[in-house]
Protein backbone atom coordinates (compact mmCIF):
# COMPACT_ATOMS: atom_id res chain seq x y z
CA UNK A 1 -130.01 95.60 108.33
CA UNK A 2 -128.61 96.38 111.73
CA UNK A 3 -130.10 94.26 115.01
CA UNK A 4 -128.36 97.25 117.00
CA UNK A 5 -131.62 98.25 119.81
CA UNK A 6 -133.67 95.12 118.37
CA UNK A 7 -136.26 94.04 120.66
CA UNK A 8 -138.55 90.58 120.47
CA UNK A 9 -141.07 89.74 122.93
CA UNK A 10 -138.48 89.20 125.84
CA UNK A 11 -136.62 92.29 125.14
CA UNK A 12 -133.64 93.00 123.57
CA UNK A 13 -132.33 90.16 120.92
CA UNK A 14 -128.40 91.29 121.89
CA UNK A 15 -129.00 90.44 125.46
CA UNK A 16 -129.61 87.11 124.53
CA UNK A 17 -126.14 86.53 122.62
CA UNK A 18 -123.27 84.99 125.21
CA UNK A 19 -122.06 87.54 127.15
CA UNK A 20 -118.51 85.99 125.66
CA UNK A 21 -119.39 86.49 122.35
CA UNK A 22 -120.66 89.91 122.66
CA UNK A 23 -117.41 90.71 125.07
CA UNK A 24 -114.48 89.67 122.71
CA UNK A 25 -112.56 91.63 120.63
CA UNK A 26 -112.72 89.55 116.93
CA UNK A 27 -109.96 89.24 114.66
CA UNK A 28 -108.49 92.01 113.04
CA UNK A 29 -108.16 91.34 109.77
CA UNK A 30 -105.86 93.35 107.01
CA UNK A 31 -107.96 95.49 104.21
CA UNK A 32 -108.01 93.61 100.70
CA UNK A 33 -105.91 96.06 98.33
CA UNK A 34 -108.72 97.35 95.96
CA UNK A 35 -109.75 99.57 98.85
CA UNK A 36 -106.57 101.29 99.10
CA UNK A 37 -106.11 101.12 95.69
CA UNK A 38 -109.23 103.25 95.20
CA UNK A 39 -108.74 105.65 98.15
CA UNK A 40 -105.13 106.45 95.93
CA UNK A 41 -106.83 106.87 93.05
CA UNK A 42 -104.69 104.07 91.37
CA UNK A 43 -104.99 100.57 89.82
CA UNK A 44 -105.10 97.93 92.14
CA UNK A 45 -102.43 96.55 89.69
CA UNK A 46 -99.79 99.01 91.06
CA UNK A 47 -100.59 98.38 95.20
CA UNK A 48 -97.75 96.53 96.27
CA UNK A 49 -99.27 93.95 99.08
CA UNK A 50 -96.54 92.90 101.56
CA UNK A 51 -99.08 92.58 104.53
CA UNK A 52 -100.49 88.88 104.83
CA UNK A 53 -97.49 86.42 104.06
CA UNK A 54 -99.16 85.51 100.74
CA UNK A 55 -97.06 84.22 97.89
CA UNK A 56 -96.75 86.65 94.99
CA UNK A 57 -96.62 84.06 92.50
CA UNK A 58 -99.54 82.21 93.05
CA UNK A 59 -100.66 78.95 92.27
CA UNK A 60 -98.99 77.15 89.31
CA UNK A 61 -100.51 77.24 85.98
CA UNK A 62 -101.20 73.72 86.14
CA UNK A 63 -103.14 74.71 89.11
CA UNK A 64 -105.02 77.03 87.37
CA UNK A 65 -105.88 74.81 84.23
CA UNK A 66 -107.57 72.70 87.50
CA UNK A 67 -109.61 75.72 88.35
CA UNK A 68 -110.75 76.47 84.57
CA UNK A 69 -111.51 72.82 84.07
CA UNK A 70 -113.59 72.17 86.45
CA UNK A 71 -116.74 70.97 86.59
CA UNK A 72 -119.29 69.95 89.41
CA UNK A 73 -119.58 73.20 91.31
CA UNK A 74 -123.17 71.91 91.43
CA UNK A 75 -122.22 68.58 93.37
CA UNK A 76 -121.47 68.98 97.62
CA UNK A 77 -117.60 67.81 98.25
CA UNK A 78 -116.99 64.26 99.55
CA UNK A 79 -117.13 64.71 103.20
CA UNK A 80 -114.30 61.47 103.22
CA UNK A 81 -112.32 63.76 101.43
CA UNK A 82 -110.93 60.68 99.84
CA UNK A 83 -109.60 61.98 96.60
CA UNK A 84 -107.81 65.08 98.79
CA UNK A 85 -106.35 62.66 101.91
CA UNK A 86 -104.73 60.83 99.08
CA UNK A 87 -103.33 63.61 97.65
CA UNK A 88 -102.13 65.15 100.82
CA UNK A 89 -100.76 61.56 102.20
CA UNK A 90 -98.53 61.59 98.64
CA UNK A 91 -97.27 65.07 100.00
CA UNK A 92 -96.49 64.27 103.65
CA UNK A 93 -95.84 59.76 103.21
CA UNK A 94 -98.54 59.52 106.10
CA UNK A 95 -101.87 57.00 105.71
CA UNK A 96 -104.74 58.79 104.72
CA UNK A 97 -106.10 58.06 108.05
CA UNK A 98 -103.33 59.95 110.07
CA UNK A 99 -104.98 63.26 107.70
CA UNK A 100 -108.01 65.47 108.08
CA UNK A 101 -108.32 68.61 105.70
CA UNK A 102 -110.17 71.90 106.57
CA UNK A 103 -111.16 75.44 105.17
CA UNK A 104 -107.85 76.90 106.05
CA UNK A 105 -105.93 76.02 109.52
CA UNK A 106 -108.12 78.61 111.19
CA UNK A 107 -111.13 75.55 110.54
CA UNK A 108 -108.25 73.35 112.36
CA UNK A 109 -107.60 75.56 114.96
CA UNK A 110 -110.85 75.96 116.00
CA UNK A 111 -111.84 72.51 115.79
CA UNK A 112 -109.22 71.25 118.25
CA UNK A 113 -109.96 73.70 120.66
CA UNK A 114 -113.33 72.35 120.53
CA UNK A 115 -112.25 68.64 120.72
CA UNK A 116 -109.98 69.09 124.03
CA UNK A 117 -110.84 72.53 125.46
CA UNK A 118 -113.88 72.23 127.87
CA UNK A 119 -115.46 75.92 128.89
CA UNK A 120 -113.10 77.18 131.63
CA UNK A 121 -110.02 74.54 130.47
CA UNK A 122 -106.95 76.43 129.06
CA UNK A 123 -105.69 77.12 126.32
CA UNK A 124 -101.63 77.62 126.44
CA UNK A 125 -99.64 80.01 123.94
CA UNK A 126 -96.89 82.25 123.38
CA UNK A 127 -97.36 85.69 122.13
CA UNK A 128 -96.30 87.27 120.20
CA UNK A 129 -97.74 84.91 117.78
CA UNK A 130 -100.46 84.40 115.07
CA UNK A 131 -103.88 85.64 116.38
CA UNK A 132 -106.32 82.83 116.03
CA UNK A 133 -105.48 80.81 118.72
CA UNK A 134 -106.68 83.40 121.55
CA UNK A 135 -109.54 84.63 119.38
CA UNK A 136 -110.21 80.53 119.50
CA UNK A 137 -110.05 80.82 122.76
CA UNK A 138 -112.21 83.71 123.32
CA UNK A 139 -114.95 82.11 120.82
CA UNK A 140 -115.01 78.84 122.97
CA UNK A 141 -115.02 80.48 126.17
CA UNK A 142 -111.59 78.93 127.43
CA UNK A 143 -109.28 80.04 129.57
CA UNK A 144 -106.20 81.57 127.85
CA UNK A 145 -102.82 81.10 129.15
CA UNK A 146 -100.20 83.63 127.92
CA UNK A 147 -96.68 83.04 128.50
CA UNK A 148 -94.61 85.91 126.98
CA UNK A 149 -91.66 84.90 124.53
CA UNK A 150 -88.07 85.74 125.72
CA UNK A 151 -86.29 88.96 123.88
CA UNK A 152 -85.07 87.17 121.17
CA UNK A 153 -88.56 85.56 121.00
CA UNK A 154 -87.78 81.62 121.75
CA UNK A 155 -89.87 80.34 124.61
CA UNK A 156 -89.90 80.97 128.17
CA UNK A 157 -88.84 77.43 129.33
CA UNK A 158 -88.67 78.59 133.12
CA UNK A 159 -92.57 80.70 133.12
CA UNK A 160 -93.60 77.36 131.10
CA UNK A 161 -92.83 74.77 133.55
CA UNK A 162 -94.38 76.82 136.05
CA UNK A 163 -97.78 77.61 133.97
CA UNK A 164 -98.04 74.29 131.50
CA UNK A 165 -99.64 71.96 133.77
CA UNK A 166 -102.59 73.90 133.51
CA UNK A 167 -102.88 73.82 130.06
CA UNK A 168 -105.58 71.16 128.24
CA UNK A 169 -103.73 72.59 124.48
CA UNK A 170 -100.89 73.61 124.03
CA UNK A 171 -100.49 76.02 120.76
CA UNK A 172 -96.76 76.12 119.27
CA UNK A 173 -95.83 77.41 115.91
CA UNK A 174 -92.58 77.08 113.80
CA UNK A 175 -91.82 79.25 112.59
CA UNK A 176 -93.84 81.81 114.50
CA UNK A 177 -95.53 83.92 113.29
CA UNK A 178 -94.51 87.43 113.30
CA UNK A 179 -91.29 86.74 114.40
CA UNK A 180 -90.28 84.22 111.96
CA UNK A 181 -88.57 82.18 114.95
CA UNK A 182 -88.63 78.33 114.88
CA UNK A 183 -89.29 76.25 117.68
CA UNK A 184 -86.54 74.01 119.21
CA UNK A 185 -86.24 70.41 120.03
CA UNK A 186 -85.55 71.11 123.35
CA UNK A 187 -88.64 73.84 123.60
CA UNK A 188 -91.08 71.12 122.04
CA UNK A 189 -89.95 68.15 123.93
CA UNK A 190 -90.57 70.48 127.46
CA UNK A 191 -94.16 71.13 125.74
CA UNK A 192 -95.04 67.70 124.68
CA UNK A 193 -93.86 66.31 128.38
CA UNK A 194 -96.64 68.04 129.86
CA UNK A 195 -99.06 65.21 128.48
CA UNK A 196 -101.68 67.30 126.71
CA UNK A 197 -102.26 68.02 123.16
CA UNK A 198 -99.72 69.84 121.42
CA UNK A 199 -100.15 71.70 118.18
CA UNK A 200 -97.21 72.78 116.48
CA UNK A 201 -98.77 74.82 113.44
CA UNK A 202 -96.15 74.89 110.18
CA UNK A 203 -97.98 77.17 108.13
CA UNK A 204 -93.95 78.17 106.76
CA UNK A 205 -92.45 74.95 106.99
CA UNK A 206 -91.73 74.69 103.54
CA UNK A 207 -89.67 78.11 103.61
CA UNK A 208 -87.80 77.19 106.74
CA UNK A 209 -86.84 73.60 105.50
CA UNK A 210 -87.63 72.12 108.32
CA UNK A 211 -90.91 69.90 109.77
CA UNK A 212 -91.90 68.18 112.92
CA UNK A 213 -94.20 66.10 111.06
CA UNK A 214 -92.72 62.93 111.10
CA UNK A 215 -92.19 63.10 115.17
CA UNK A 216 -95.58 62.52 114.97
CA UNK A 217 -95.71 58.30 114.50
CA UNK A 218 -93.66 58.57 117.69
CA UNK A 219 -95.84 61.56 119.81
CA UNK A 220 -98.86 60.41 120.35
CA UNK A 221 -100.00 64.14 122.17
CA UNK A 222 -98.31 66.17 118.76
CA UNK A 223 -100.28 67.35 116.12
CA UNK A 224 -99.06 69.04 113.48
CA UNK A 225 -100.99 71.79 111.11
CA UNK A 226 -99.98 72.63 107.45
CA UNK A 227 -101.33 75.10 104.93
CA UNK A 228 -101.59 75.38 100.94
CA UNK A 229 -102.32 78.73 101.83
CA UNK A 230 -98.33 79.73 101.39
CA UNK A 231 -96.44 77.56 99.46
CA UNK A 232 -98.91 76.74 96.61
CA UNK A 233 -100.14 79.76 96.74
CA UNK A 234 -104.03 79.01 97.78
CA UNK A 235 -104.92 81.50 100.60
CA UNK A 236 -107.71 82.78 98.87
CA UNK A 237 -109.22 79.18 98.63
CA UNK A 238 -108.32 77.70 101.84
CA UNK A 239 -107.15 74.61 102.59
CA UNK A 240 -105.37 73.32 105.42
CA UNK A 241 -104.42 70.26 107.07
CA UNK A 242 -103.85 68.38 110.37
CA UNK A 243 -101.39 65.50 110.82
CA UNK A 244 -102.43 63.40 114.13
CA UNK A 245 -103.02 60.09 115.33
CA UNK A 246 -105.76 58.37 113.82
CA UNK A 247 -107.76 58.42 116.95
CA UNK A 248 -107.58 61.93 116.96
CA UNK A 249 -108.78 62.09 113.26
CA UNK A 250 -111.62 60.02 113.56
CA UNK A 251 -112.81 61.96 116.50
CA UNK A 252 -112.22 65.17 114.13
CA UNK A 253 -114.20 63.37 111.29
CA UNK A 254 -117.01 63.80 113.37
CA UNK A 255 -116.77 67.38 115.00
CA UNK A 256 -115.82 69.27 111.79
CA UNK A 257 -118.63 70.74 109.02
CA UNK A 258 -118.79 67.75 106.29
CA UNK A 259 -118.41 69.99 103.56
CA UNK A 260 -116.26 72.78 104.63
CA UNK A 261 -113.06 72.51 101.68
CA UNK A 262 -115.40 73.48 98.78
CA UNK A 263 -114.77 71.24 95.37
CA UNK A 264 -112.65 74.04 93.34
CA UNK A 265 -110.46 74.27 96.28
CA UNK A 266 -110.28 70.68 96.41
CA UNK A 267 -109.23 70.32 92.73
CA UNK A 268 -106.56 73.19 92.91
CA UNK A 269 -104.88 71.81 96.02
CA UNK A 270 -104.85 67.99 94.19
CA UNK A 271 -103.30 69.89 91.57
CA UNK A 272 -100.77 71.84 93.36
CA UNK A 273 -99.66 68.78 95.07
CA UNK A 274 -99.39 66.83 92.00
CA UNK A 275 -97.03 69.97 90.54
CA UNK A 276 -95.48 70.47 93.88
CA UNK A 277 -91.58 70.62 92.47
CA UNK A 278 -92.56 73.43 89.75
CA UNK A 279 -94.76 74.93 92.40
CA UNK A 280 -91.59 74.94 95.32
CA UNK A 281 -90.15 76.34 92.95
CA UNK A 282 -91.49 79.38 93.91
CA UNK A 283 -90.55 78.95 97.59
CA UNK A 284 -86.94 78.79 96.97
CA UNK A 285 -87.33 81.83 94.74
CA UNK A 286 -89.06 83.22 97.91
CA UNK A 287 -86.16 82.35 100.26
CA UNK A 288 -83.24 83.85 97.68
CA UNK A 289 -85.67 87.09 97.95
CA UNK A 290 -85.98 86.92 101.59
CA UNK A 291 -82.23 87.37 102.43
CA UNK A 292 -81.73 90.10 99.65
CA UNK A 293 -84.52 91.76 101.86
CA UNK A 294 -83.15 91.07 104.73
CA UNK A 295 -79.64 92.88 103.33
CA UNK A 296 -81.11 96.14 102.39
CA UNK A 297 -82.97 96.05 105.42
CA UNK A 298 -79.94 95.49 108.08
CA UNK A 299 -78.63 98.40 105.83
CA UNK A 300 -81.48 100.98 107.39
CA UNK A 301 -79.82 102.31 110.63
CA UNK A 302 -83.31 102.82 111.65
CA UNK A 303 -84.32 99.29 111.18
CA UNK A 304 -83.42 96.27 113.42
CA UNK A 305 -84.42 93.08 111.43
CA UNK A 306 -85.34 89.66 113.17
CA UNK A 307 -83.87 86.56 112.31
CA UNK A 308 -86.92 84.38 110.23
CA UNK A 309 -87.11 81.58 108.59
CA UNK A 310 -90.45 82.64 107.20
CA UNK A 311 -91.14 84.20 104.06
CA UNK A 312 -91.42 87.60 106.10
CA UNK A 313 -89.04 89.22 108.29
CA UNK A 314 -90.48 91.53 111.52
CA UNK A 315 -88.37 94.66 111.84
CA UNK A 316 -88.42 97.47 115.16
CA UNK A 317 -88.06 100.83 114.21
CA UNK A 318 -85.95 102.98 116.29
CA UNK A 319 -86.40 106.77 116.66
CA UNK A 320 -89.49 107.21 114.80
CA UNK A 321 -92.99 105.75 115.03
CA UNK A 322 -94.15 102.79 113.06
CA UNK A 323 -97.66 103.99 112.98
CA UNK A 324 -95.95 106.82 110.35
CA UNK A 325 -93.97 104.66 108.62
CA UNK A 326 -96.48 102.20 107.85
CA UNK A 327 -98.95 104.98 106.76
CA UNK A 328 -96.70 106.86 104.80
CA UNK A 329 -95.90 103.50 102.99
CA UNK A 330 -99.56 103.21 102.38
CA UNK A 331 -99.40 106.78 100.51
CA UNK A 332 -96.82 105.28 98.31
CA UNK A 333 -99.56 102.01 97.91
CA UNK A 334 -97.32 99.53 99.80
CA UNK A 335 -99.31 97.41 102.29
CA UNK A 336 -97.48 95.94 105.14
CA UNK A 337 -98.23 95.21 109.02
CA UNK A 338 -97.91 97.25 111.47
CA UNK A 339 -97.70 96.09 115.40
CA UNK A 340 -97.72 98.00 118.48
CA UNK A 341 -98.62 96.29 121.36
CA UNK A 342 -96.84 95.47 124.85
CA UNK A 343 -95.40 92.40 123.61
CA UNK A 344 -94.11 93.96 119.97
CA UNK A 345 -94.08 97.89 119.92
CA UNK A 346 -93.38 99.85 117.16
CA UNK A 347 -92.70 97.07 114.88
CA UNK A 348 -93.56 96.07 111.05
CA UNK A 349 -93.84 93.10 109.33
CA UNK A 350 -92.90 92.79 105.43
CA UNK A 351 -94.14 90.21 103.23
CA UNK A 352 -91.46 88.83 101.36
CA UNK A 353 -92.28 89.92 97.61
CA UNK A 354 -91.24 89.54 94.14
CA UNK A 355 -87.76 91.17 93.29
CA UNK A 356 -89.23 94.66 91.77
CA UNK A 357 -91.28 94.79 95.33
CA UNK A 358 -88.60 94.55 97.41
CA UNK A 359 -86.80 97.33 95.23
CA UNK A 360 -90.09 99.65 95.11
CA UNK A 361 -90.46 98.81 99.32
CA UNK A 362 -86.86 99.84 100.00
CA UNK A 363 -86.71 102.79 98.05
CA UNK A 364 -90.02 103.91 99.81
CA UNK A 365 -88.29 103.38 103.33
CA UNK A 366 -85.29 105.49 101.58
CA UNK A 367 -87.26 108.18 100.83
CA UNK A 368 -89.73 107.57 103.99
CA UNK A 369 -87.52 107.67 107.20
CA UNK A 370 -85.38 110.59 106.62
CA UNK A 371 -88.21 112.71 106.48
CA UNK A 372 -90.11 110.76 109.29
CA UNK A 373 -86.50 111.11 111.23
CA UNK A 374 -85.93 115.24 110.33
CA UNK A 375 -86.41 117.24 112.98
CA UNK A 376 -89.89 119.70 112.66
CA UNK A 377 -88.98 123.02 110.62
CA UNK A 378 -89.33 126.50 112.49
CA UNK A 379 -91.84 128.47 110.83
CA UNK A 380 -89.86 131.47 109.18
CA UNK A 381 -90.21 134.91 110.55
């Protein structure tokens, strides 16, 4: 039922939501593929979904015998998340008390913004990059600091060391996401020298093959996110986690919801750690796939392809509009994302797939762009 008009004694019941709230945009999600599948009039078997950086595989069967096995959906998670921290402290080598695991890192995000962002305090970033830390912002009422990436989308060392005093968080990612660019040593040690909190979010760390993680024991301002969500496959059950000073983590303890990773997702992501060389298995799979994409791409004239170290790769096209290409590669039921803003125009983002994806998405874009790219026919006399 819709509260659009609703009135209560006082008047109307949308007047009394934060003005914030009611004036900021959301996050705009991608559309799950049975809806596209059904406006095709196809099974949602045959919609190829290269749109949200998921891993094709999916989770290991191991992982899966953890999901059919379990039992105690009835019983509330440990809010400790004891079994979980040890798990995740056998993945990274850090305590259990340097570790705090949420729903996702969009839980994590949030959280932190929370912890150090007072109403009016800023928030730092560097678009274009993954959406939830300005749609944090917005939610917490902060202030949001955008500094623009350079044109080969590393940071802006000069604009930051103008702007980064004023930021109480600093949000970095490596690599970034859309771009697939990672962040530097000498980019984060300029970020972490401004004192505050920095969060360097690795959500595709394991496909890039390198971490900040262990920096650290030695930062006391870094913090460091990580995800299940790619690598083991687990976006649909969210789990994420922060690496910080146990300070910070304690602190944490207390802000987050106590029950927030549900017990099934606990299970699978103590399993998926447990099988985590079968289950990277798939990453370096991923990788090998990502350059034989990235080939046939740089073969496209109409194509320019971004470095990335990501398991996507973010390509401009040139001379036609992305809005068409990523619609007409809909029509064939290929899903991928499609940017056009000041910062990234006329730009789409492909999910690195399994090998018979990338064929069927690169035979599409064969077939797509010289018929995007023809000039209109005259009708005939």
């Amino acid at each position: 039922m819709s509260i659009d008009g609703a009135t209560g004694k006082d008047g109307s019941i949308l007047d009394r939501i934060q003005p914030h709230l009611r004036a900021m945009p959301g996050y705009m999600p991608v559309e799950p593929p049975e809806f596209l599948a059904e406006r095709l009039g196809v099974p949602i078997e045959s919609i190829i979904k290269l749109d949200a950086n998921e891993n094709p595989y999916g989770p290991s069967e191991r992982v899966l015998e953890a999901i059919r096995n379990f039992k105690g959906c009835q019983i509330y998670p440990d809010p400790e998340q004891r079994r979980l921290r040890a798990a995740l402290s056998a993945y990274t080598g850090f305590p259990p008390g340097w570790l705090l695991a949420g729903a996702g890192t969009d839980e994590l995000i949030d959280l932190l913004v929370r912890m150090f962002v007072p109403p009016g305090e800023a928030i730092v970033n560097f678009p274009p990059t993954f959406g939830m830390y300005a749609f944090s912002a917005d939610l917490e009422n902060a202030r949001l600091i955008e500094i623009p990436r350079r044109a080969d989308f590393t940071l802006d060392l000069e604009q930051i060391a103008r702007r980064g005093a004023e930021a109480s968080l600093i949000f970095a990612v490596s690599p970034n996401n859309p771009t697939g660019t990672p962040l530097s040593r000498k980019e984060l040690d300029c970020l972490l020298g401004f004192g505050c909190p920095v969060v360097v979010d690795e959500a595709y760390a394991e496909f890039s093959g390198s971490s900040y993680i262990d920096l650290v024991r030695e930062e006391p301002n870094l913090i460091v996110l990580r995800t299940l969500s790619k690598w083991a496959g687990l976006a649909g059950l969210r789990v994420g986690f922060m690496v910080a000073a146990p300070g910070i983590i304690e602190v944490a303890f207390k802000c987050k919801q106590p029950y927030s990773v549900n017990v099934v997702a606990e299970a699978a992501a103590i399993a998926a750690i447990a099988d985590r060389k079968n289950q990277l298995e798939t990453v370096d799979a991923l990788v090998r796939e990502r350059e034989r994409l990235r080939a046939k791409l740089e073969a496209i004239p109409s194509l320019e392809v971004a470095p990335s170290l990501a398991n996507f790769l973010l390509c401009e096209v040139k001379g036609i509009e992305a809005i068409d290409v990523h619609g007409e590669l809909r029509s064939h039921g290929i899903m991928v994302r499609h940017y056009d803003t000041p910062l990234l125009q006329n730009h789409i983002r492909i999910t690195v797939g399994k090998p018979h994806e990338t064929d069927a998405v690169v035979a599409a874009l064969a077939e797509i762009l010289p018929a995007l790219s023809a000039p209109p026919r005259l009708p005939s006399r």
